[in-house]
C-alpha atoms as a PDB file:
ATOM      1  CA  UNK A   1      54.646  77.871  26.868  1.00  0.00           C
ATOM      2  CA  UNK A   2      53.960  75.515  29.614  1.00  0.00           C
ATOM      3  CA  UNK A   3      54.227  72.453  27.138  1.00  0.00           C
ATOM      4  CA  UNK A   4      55.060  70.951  23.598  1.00  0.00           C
ATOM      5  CA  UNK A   5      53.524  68.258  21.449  1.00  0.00           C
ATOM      6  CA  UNK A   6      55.619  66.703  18.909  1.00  0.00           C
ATOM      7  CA  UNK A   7      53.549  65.146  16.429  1.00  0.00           C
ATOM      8  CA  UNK A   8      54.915  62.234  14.403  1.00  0.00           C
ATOM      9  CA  UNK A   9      53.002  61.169  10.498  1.00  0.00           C
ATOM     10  CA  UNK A  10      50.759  57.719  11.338  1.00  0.00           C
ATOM     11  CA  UNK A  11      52.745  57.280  14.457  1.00  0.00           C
ATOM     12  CA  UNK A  12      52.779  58.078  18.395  1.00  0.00           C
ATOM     13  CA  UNK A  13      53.381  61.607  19.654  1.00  0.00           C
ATOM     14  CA  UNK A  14      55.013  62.869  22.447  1.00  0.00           C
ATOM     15  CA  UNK A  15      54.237  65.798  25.392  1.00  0.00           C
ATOM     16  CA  UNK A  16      56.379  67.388  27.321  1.00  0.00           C
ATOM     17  CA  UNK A  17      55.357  69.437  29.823  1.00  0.00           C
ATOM     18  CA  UNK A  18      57.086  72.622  32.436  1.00  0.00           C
ATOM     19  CA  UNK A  19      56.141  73.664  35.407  1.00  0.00           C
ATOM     20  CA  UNK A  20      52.988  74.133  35.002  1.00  0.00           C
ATOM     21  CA  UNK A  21      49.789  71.379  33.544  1.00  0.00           C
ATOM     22  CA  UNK A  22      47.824  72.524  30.321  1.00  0.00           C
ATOM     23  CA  UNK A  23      45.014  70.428  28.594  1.00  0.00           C
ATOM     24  CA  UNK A  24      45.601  68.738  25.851  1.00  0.00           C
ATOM     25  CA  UNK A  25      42.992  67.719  23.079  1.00  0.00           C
ATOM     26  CA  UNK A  26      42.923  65.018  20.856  1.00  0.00           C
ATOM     27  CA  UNK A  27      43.118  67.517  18.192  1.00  0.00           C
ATOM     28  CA  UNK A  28      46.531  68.627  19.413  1.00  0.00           C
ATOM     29  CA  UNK A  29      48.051  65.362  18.566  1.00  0.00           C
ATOM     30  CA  UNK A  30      47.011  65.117  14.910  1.00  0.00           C
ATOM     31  CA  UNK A  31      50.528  65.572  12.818  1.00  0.00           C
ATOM     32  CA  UNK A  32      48.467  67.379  10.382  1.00  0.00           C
ATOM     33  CA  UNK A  33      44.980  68.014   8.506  1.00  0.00           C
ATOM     34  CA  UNK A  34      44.526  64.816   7.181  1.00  0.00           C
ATOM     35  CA  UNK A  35      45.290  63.305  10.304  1.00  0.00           C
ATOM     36  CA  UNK A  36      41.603  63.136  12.956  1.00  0.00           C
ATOM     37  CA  UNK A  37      42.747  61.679  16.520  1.00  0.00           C
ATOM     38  CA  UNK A  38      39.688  59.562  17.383  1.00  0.00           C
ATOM     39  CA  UNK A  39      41.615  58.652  20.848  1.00  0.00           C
ATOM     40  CA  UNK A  40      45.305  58.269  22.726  1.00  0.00           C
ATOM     41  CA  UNK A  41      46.362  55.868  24.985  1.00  0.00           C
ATOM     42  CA  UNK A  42      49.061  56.860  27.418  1.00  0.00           C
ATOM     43  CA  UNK A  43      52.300  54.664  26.380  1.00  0.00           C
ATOM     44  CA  UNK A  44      55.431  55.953  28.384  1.00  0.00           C
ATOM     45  CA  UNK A  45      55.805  58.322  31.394  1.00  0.00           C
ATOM     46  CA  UNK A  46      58.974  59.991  32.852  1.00  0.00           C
ATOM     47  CA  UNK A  47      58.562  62.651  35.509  1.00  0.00           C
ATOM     48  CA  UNK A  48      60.507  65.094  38.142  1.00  0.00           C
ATOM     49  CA  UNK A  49      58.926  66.917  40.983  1.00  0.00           C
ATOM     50  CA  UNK A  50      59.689  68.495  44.431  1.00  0.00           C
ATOM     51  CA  UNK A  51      55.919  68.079  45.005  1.00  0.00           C
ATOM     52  CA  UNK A  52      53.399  66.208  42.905  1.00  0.00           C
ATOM     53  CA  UNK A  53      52.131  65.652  39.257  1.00  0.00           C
ATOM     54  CA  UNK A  54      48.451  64.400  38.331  1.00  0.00           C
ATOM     55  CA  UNK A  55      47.417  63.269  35.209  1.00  0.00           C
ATOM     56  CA  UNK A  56      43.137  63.338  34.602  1.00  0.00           C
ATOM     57  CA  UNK A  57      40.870  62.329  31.964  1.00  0.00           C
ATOM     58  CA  UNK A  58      36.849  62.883  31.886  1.00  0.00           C
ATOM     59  CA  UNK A  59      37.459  63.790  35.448  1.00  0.00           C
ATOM     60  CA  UNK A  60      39.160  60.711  36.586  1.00  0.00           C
ATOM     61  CA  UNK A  61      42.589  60.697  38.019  1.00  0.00           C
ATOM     62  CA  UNK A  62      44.815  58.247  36.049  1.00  0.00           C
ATOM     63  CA  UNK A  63      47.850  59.093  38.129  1.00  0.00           C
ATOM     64  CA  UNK A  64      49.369  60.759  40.599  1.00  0.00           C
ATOM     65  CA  UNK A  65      53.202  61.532  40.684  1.00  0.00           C
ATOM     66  CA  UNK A  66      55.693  62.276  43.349  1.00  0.00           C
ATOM     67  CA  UNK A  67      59.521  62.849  42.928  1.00  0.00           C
ATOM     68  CA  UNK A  68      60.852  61.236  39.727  1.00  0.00           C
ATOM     69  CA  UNK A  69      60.853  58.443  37.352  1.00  0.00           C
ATOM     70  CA  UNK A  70      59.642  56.565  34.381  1.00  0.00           C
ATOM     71  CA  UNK A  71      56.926  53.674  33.957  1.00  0.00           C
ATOM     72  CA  UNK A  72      57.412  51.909  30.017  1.00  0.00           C
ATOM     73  CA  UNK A  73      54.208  50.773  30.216  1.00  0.00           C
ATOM     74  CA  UNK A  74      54.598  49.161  26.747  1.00  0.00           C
ATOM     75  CA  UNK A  75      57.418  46.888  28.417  1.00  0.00           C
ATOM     76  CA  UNK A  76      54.259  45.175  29.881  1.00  0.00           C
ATOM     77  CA  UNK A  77      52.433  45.306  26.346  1.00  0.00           C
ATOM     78  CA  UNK A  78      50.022  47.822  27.653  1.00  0.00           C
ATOM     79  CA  UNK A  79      48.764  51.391  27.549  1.00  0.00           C
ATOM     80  CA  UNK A  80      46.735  53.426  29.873  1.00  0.00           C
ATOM     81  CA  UNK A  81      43.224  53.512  27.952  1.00  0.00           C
ATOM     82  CA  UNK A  82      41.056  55.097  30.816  1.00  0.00           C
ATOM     83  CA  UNK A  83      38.770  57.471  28.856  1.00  0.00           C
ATOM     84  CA  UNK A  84      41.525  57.707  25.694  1.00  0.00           C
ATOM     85  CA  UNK A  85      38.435  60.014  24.070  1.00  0.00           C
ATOM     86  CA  UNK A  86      39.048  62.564  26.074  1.00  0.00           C
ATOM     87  CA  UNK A  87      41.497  65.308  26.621  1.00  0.00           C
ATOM     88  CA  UNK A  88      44.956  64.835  28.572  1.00  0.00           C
ATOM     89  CA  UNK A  89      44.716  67.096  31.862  1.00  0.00           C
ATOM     90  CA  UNK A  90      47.695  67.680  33.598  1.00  0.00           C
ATOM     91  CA  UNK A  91      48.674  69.295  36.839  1.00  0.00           C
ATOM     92  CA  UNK A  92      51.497  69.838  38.529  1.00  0.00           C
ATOM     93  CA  UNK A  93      52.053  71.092  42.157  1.00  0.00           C
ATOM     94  CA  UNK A  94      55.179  73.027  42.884  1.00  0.00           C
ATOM     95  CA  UNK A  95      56.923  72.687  39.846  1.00  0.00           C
ATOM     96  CA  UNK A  96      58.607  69.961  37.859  1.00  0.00           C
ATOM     97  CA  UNK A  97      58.496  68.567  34.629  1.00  0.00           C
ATOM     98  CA  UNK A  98      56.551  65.898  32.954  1.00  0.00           C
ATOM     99  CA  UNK A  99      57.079  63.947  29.232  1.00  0.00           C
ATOM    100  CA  UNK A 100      54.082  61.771  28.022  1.00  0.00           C
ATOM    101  CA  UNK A 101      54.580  59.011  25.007  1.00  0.00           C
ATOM    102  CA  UNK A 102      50.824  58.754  23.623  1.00  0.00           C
ATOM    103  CA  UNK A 103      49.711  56.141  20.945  1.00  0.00           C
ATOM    104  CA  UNK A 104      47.034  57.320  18.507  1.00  0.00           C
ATOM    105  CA  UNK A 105      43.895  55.917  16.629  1.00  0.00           C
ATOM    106  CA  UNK A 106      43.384  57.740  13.863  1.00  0.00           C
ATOM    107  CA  UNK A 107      41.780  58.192  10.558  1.00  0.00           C
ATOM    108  CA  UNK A 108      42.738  59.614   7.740  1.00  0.00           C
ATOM    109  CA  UNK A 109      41.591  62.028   4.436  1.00  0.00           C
ATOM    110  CA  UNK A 110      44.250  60.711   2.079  1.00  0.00           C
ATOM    111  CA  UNK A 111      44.563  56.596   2.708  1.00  0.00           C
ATOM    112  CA  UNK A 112      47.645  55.211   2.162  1.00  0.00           C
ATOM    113  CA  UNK A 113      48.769  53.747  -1.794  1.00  0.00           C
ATOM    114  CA  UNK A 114      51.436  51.709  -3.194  1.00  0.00           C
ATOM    115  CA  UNK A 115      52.134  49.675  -0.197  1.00  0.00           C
END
């Protein structure tokens, strides 16, 4: 498997991805069926490459990568929102390896009670 999403209940999830870019949907971030990802914003990046790693949405490049490192973007109370409806499309040129923190809006079929 060229990635893996790790889903957390109400919360953000995180992707990690191998050598080699996959799309993923909005759908792929839900924890579970009562969770429906209406969009993700992209909250944390850390990368490694010996060539280059480009991350797309709608068609639109949101960044591209070279050698390694990590951008907190929530340090600067921000996250990448450039078309958060659509899916995450990743690519990466000559190998490396890619992790993604993603907030979520979502809704929900069971509401929280008792809080």
């Amino acid at each position: 498997m060229a990635y893996e999403v790790i889903n957390t209940k109400r919360s953000s999830s995180i992707v990690r991805f191998v050598d080699a870019g996959a799309t993923i949907s909005l759908a792929n971030l839900a924890f579970d069926a009562n969770e429906t990802v209406s969009a993700a914003s992209i909250r944390k990046v850390a990368w490694s490459t010996n060539g280059s790693i480009q991350i797309a949405r709608n068609g639109v490049n949101l960044l591209t990568l070279h050698n390694a490192g990590q951008l907190s973007l929530d340090e600067f109370n921000y996250a990448m929102a450039n078309n958060n409806t659509s899916s995450i499309v990743v690519t990466i040129n000559t190998g490396g390896s890619l992790v993604l923190e993603v907030t979520k809006e979502a809704t929900y079929a069971t509401p929280l009670t008792g809080m």
